[in-house]
Every structure is written in structure tokens, then in C-alpha cells.
PDB file of N, CA and C in Angstrom:
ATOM      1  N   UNK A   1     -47.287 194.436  70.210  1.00  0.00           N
ATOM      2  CA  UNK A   1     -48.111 195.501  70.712  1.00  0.00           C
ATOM      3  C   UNK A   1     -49.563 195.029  70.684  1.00  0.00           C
ATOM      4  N   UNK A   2     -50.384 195.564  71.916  1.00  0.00           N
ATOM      5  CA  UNK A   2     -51.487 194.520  71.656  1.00  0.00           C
ATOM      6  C   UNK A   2     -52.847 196.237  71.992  1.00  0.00           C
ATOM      7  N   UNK A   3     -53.770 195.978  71.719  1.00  0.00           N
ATOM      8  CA  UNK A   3     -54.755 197.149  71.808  1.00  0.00           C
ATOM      9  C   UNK A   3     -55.920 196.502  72.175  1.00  0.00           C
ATOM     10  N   UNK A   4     -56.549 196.901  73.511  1.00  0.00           N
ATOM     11  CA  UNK A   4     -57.814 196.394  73.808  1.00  0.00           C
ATOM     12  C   UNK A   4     -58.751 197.937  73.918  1.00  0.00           C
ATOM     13  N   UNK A   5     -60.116 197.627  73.625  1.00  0.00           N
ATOM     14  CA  UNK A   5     -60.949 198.888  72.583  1.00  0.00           C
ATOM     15  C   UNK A   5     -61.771 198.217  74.207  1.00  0.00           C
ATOM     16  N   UNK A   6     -62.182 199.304  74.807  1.00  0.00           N
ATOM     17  CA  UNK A   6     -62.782 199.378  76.034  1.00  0.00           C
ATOM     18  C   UNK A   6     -64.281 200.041  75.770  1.00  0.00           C
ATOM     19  N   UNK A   7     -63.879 200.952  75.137  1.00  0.00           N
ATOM     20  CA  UNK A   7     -65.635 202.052  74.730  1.00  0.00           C
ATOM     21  C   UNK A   7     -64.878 202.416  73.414  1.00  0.00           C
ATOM     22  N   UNK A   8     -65.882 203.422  72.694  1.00  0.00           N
ATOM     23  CA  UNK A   8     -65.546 204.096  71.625  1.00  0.00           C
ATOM     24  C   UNK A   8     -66.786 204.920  71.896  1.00  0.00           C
ATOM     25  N   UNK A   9     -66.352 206.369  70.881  1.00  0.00           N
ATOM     26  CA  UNK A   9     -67.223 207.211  70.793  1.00  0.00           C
ATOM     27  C   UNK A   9     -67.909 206.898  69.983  1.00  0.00           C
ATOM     28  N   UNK A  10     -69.177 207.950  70.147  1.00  0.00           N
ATOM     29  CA  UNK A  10     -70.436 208.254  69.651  1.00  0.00           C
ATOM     30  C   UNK A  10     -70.200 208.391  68.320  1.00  0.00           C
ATOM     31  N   UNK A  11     -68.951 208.974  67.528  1.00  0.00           N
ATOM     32  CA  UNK A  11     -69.080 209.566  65.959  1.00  0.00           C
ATOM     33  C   UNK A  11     -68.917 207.862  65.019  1.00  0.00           C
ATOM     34  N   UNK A  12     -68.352 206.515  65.991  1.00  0.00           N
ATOM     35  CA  UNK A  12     -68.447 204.960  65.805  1.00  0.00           C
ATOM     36  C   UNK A  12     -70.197 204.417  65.644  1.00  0.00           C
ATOM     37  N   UNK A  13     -71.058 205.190  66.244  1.00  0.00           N
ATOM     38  CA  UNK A  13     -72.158 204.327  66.499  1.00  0.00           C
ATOM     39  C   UNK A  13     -72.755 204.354  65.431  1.00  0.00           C
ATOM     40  N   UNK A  14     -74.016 203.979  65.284  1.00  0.00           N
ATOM     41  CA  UNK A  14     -74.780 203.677  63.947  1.00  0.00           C
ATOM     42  C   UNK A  14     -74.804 204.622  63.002  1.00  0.00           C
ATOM     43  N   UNK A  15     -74.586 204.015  61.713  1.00  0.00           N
ATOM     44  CA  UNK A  15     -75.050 204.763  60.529  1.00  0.00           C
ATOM     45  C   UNK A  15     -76.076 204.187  59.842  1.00  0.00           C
ATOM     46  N   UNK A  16     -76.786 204.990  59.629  1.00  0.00           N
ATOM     47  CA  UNK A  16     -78.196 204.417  58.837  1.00  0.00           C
ATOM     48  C   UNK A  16     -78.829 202.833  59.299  1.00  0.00           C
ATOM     49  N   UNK A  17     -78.518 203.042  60.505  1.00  0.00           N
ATOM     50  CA  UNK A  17     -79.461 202.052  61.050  1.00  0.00           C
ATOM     51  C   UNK A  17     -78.497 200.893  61.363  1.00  0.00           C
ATOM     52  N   UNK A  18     -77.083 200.747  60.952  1.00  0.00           N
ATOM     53  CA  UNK A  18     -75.901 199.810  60.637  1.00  0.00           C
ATOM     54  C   UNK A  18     -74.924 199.971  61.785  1.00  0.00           C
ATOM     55  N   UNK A  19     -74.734 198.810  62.596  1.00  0.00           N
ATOM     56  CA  UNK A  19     -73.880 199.133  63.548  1.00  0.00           C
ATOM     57  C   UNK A  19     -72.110 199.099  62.931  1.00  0.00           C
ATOM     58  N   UNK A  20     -72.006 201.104  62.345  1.00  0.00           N
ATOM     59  CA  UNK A  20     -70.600 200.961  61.719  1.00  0.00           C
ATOM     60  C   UNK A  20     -69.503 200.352  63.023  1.00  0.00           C
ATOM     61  N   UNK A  21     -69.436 200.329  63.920  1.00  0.00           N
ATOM     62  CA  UNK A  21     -68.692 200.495  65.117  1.00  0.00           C
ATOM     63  C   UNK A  21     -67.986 199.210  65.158  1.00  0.00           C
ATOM     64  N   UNK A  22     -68.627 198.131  64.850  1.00  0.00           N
ATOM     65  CA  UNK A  22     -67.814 197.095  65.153  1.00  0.00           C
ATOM     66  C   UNK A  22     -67.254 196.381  63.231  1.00  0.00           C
ATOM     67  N   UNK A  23     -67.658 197.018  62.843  1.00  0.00           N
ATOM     68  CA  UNK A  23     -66.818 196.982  61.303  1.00  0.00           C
ATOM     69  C   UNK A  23     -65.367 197.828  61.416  1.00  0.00           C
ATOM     70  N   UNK A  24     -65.910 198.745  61.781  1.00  0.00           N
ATOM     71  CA  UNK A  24     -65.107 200.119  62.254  1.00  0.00           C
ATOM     72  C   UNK A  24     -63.738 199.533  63.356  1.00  0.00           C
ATOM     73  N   UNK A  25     -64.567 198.766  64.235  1.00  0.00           N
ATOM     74  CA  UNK A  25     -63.208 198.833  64.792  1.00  0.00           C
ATOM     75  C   UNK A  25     -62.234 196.837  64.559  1.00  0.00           C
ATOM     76  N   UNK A  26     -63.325 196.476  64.070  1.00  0.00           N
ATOM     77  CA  UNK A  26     -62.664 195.409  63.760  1.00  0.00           C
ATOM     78  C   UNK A  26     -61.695 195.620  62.453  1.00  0.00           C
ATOM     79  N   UNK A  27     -61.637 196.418  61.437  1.00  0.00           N
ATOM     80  CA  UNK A  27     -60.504 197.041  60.560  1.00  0.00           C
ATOM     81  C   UNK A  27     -59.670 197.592  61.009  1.00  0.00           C
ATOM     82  N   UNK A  28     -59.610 198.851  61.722  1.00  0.00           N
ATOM     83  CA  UNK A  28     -59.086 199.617  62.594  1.00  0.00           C
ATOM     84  C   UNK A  28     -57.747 198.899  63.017  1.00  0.00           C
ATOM     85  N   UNK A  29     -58.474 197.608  63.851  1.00  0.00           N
ATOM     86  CA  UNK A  29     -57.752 197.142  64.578  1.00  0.00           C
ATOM     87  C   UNK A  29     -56.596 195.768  63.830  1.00  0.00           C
ATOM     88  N   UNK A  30     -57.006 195.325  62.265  1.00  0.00           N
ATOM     89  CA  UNK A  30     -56.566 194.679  61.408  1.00  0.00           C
ATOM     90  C   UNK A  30     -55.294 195.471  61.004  1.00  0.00           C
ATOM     91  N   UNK A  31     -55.622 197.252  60.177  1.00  0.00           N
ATOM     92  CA  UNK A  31     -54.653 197.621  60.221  1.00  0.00           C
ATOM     93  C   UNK A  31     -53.564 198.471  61.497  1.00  0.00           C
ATOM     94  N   UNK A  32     -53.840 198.375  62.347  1.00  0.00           N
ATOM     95  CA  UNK A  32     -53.027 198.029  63.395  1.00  0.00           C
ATOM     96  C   UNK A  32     -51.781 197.146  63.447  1.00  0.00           C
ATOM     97  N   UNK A  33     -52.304 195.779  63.542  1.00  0.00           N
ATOM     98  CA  UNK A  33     -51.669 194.583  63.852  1.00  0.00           C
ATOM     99  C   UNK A  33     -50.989 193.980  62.971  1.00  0.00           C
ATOM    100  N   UNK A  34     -51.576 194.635  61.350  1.00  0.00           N
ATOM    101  CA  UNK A  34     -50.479 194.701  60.228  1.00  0.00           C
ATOM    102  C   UNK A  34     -49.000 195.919  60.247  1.00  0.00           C
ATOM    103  N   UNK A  35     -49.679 196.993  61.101  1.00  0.00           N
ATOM    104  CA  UNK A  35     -48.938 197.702  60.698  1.00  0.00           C
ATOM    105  C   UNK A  35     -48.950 198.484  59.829  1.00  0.00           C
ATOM    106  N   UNK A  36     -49.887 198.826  59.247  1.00  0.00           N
ATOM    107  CA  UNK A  36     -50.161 199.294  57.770  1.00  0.00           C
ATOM    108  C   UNK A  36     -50.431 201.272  58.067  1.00  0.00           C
ATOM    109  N   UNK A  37     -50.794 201.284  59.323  1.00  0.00           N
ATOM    110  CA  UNK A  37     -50.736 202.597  59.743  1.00  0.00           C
ATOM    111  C   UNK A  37     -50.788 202.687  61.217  1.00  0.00           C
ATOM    112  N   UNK A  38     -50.529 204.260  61.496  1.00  0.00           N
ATOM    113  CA  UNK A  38     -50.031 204.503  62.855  1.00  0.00           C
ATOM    114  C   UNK A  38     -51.698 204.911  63.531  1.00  0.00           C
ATOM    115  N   UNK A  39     -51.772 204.674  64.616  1.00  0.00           N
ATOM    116  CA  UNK A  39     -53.600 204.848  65.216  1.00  0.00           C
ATOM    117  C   UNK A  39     -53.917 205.972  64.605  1.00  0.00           C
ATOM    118  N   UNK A  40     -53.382 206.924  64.562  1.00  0.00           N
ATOM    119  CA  UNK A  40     -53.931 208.553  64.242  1.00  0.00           C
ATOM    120  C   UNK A  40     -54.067 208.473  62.873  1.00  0.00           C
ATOM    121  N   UNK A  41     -53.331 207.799  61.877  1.00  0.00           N
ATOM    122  CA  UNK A  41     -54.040 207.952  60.896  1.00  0.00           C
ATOM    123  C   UNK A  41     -54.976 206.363  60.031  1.00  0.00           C
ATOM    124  N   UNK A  42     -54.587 205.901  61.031  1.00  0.00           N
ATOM    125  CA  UNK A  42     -55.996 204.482  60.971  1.00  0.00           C
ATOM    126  C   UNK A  42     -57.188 204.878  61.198  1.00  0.00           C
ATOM    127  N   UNK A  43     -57.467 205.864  62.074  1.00  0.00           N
ATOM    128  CA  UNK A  43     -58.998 206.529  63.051  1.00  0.00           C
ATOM    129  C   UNK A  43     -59.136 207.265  61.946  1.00  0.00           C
ATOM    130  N   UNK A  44     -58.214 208.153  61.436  1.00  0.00           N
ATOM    131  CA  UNK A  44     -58.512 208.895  60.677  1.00  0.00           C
ATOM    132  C   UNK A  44     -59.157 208.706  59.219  1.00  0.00           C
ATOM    133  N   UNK A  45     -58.829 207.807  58.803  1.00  0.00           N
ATOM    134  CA  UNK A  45     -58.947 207.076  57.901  1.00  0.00           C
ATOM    135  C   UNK A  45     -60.421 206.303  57.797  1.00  0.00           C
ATOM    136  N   UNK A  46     -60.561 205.459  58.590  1.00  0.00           N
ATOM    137  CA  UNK A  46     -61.895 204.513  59.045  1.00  0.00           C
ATOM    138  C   UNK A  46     -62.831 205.988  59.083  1.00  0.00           C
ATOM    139  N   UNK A  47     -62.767 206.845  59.961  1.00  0.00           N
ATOM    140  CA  UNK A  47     -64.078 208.050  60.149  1.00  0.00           C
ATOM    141  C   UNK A  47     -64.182 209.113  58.663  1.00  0.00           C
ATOM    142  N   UNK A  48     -62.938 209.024  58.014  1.00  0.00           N
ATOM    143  CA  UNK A  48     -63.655 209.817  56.848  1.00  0.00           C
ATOM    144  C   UNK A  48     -64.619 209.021  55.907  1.00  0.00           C
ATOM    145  N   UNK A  49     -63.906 207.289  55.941  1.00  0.00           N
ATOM    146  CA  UNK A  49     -64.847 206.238  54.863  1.00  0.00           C
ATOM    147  C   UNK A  49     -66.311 206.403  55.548  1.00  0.00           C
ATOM    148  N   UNK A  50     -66.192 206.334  57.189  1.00  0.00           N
ATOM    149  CA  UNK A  50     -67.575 206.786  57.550  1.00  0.00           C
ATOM    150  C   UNK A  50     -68.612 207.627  57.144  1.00  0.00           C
ATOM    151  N   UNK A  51     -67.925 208.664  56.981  1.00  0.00           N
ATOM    152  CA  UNK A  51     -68.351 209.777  56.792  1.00  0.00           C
ATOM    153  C   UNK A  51     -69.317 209.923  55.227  1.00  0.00           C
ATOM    154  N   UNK A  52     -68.184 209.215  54.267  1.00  0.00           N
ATOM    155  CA  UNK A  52     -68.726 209.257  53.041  1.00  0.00           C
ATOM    156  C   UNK A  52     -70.154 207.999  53.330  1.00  0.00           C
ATOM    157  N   UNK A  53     -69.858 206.967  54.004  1.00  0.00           N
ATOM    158  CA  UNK A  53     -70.879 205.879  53.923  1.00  0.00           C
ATOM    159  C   UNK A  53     -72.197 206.680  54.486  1.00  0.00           C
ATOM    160  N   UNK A  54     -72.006 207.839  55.343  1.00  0.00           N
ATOM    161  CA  UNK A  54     -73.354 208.455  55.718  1.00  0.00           C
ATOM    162  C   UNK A  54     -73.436 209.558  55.326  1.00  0.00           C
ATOM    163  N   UNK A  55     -73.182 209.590  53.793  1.00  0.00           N
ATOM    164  CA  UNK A  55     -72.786 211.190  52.882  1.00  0.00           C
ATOM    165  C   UNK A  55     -74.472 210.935  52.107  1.00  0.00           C
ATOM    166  N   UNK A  56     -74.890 211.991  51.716  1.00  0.00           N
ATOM    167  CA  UNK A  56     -76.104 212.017  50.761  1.00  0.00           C
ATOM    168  C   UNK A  56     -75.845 211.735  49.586  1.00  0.00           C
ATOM    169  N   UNK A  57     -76.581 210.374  49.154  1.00  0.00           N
ATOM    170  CA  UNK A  57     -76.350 209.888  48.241  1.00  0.00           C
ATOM    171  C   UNK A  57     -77.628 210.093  47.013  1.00  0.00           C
ATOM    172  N   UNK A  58     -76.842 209.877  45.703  1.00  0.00           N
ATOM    173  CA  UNK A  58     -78.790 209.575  44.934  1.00  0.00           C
ATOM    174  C   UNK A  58     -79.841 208.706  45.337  1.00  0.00           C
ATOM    175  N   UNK A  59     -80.858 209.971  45.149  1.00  0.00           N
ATOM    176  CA  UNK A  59     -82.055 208.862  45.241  1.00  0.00           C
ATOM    177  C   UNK A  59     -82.716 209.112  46.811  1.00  0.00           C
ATOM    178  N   UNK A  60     -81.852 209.630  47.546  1.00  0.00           N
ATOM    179  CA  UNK A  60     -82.254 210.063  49.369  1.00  0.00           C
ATOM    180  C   UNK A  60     -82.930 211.051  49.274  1.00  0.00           C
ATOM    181  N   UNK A  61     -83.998 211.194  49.936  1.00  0.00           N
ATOM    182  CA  UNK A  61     -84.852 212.301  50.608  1.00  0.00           C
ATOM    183  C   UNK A  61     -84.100 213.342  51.182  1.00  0.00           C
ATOM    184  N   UNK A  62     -84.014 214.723  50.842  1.00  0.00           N
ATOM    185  CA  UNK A  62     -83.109 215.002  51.800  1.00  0.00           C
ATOM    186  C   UNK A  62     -83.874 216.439  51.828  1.00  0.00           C
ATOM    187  N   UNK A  63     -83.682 217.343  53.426  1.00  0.00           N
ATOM    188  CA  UNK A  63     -84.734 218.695  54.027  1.00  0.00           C
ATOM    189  C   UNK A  63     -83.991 219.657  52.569  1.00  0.00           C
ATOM    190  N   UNK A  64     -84.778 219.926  52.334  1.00  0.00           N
ATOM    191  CA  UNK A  64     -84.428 221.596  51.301  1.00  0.00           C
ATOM    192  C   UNK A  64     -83.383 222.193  52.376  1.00  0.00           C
ATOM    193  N   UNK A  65     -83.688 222.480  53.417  1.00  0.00           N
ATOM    194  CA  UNK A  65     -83.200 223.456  54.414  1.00  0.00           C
ATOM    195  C   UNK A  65     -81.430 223.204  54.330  1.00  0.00           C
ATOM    196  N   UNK A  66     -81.717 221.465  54.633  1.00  0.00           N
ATOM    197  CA  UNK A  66     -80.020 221.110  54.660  1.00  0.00           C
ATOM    198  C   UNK A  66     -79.079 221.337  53.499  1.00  0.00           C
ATOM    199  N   UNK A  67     -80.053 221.003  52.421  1.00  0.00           N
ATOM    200  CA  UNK A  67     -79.606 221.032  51.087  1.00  0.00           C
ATOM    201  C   UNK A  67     -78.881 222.514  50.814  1.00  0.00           C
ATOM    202  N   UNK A  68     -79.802 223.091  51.040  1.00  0.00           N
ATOM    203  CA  UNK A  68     -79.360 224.739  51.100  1.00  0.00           C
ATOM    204  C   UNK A  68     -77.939 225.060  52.054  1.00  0.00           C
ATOM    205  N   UNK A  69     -77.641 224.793  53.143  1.00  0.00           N
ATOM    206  CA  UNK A  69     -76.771 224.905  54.001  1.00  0.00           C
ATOM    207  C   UNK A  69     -75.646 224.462  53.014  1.00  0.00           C
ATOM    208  N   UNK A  70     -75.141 223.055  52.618  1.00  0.00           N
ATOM    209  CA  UNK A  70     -74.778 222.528  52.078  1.00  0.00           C
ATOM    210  C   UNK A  70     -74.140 223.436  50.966  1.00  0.00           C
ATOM    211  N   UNK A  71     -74.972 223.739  49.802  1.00  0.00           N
ATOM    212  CA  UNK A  71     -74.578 224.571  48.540  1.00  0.00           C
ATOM    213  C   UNK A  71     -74.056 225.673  49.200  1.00  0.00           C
ATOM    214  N   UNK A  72     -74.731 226.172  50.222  1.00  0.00           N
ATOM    215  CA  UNK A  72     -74.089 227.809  50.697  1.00  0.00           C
ATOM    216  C   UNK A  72     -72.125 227.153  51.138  1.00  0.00           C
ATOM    217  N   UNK A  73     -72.427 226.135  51.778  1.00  0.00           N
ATOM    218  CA  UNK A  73     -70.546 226.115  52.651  1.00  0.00           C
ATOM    219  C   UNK A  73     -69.732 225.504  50.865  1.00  0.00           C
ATOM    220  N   UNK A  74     -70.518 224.652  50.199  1.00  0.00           N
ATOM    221  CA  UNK A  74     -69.862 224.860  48.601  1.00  0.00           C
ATOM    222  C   UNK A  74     -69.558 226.177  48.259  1.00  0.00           C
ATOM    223  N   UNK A  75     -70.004 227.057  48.201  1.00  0.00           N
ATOM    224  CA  UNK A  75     -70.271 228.082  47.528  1.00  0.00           C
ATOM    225  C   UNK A  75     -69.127 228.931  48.203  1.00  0.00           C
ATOM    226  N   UNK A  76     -69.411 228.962  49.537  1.00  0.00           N
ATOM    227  CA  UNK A  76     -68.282 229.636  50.310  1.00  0.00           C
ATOM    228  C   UNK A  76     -66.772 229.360  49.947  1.00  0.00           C
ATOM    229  N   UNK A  77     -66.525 228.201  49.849  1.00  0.00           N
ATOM    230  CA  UNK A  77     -65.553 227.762  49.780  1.00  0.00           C
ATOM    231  C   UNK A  77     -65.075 226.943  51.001  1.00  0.00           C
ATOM    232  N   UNK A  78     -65.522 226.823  51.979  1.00  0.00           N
ATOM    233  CA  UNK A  78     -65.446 226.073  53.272  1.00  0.00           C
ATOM    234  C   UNK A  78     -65.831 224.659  52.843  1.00  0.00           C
ATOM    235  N   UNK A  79     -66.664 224.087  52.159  1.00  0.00           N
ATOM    236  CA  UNK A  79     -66.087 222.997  51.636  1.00  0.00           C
ATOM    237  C   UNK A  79     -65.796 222.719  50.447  1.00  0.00           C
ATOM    238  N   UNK A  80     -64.481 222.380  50.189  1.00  0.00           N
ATOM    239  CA  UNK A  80     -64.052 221.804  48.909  1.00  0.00           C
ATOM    240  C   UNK A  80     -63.457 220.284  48.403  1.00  0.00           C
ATOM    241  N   UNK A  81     -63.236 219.588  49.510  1.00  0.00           N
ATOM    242  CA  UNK A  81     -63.433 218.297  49.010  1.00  0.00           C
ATOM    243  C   UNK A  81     -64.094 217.305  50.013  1.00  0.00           C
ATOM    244  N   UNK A  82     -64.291 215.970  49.929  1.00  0.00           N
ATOM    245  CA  UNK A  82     -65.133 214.978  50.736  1.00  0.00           C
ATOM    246  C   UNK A  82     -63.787 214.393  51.530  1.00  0.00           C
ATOM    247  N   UNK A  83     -64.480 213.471  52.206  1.00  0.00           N
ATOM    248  CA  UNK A  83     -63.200 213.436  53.330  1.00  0.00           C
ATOM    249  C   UNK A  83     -62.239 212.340  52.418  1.00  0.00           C
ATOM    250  N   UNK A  84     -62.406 212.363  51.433  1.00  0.00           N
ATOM    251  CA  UNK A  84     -61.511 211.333  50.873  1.00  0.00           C
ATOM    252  C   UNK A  84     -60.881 211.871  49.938  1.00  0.00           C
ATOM    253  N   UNK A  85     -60.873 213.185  49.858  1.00  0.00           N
ATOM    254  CA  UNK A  85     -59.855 213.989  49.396  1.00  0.00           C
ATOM    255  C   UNK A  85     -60.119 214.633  47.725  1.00  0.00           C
ATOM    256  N   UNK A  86     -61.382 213.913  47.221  1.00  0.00           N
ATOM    257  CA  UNK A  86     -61.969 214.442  46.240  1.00  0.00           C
ATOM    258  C   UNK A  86     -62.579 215.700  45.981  1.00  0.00           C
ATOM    259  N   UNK A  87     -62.413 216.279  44.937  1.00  0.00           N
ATOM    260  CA  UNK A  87     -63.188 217.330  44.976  1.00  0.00           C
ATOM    261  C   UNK A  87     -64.775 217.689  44.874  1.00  0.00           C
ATOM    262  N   UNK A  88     -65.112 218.327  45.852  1.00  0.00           N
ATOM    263  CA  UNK A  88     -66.525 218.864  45.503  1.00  0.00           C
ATOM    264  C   UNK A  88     -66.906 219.760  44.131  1.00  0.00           C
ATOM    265  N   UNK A  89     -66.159 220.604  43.777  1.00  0.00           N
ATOM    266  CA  UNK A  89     -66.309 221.241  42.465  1.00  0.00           C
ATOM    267  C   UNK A  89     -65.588 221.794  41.489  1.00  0.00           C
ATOM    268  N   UNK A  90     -65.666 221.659  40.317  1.00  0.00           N
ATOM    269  CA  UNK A  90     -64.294 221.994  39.760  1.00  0.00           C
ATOM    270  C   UNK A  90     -64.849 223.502  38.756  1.00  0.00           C
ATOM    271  N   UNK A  91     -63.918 224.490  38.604  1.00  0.00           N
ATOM    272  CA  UNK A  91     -64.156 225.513  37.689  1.00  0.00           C
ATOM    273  C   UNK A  91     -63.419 225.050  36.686  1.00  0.00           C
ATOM    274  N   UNK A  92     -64.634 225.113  35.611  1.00  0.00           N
ATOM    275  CA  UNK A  92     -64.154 225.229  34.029  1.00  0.00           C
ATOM    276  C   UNK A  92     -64.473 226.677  33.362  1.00  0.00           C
ATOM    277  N   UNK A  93     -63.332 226.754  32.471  1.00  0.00           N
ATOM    278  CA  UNK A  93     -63.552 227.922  31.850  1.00  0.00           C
ATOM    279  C   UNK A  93     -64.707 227.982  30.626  1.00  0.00           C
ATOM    280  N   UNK A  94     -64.825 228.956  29.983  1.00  0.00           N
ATOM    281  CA  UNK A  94     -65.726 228.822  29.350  1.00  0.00           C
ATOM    282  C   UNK A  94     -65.125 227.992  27.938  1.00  0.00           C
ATOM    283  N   UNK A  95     -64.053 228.087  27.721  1.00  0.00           N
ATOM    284  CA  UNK A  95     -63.244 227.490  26.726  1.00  0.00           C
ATOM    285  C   UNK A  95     -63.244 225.958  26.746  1.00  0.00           C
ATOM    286  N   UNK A  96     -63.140 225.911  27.974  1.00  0.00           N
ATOM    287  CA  UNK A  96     -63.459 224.264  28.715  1.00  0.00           C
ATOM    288  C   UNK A  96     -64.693 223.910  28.147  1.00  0.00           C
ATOM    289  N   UNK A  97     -65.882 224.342  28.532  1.00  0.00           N
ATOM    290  CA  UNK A  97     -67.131 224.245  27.943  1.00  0.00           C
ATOM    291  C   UNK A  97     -67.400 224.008  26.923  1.00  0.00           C
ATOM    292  N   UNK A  98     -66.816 224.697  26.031  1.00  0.00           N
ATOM    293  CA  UNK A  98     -67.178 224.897  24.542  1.00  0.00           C
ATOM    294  C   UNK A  98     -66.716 223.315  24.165  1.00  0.00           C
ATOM    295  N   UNK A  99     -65.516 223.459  24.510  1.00  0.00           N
ATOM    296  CA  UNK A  99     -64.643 222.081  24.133  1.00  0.00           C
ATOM    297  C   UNK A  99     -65.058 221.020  24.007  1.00  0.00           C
ATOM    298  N   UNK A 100     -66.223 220.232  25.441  1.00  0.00           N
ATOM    299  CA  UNK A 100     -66.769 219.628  26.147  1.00  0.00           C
ATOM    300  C   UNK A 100     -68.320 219.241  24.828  1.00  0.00           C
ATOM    301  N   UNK A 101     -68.515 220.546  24.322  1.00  0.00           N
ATOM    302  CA  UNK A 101     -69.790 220.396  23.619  1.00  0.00           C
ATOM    303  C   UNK A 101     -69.360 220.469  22.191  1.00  0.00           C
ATOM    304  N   UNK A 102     -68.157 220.746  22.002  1.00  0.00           N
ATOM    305  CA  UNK A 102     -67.178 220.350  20.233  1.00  0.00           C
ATOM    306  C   UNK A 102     -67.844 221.706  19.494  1.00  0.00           C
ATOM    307  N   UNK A 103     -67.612 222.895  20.743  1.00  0.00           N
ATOM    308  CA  UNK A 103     -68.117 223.893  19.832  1.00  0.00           C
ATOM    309  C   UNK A 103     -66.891 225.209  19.964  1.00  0.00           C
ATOM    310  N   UNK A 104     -65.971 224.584  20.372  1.00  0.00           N
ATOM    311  CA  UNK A 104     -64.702 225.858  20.371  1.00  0.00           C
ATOM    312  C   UNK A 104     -63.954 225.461  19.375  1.00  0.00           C
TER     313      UNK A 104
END
């Protein structure tokens, strides 16, 4: 089976200044030709690592405004984990707490 990459979209093009696109599709196309996954979840896969590589990290400047957006869809519950399947926040009880500080 052979795959020739003609264009790619826009959500491939630069991250932080880094042309992800041809990293992106030169893996892509590695696990392909291994076999290691089926396209839908190879794409899928490559755009969430994307995703985290252009996630806000420590130490970044980042608008109050966005920041705010952000905590509100936390808060909502609309987001609860990163695309890599981790969680954004965990509830501890208060028992948890105590525990944590060797005071329960």
C-alpha cells in the first residue's frame, strides 16, 4: 500500500514558528508503512501530540482574557482532559487533603 501526501491542512502548518507539518507527516507516514495504525487513528494521534506541543506551557506569556476562557470551560466541565487523555483536574476530598498534609 503506498500513500502520496499531495497538500495537507492548515491545523499541519506551523507551530510556534516550527514547521510541525513535515515532522507531522513524515511520522504519520512511518506509522503507516509499519502498520502500527490505521490513518484515522495515526492523524489522530500526530494532531493531539500537536496540540499538546502548542498547549500553554510554564513560563509563556499568556492574554488574562484567554486564561480566563480557559478556567471557565475547566470549570464547566467541557474540558476535562488534554488530548492525550490526561486529566485536567482531579477532586480531592477534604480527607484527601488532610492526608496529603499528615493532618487526618
Amino acid at each position: 500500500m503506498a500513500y502520496v501526501t499531495r497538500q495537507y491542512q492548515a491545523l499541519l502548518q506551523c507551530v510556534e514558528g516550527r514547521d510541525e507539518a513535515a515532522f507531522t507527516a513524515a511520522e504519520l507516514a512511518e506509522d503507516l508503512r509499519l502498520n502500527r495504525a490505521d490513518p484515522d487513528a495515526a492523524r489522530d494521534s500526530l494532531l493531539s501530540t500537536m496540540a499538546c506541543k502548542s498547549a500553554i506551557k510554564a513560563g509563556m506569556h499568556t492574554d488574562p482574557a484567554e486564561l480566563r476562557r480557559l478556567v471557565d470551560r475547566v470549570q464547566s466541565g467541557e474540558i476535562q482532559y488534554c488530548p492525550h487523555g490526561r486529566p485536567v483536574a482531579v477532586k480531592l476530598s477534604k480527607y484527601q487533603v488532610e492526608k496529603m498534609f499528615k493532618r487526618a
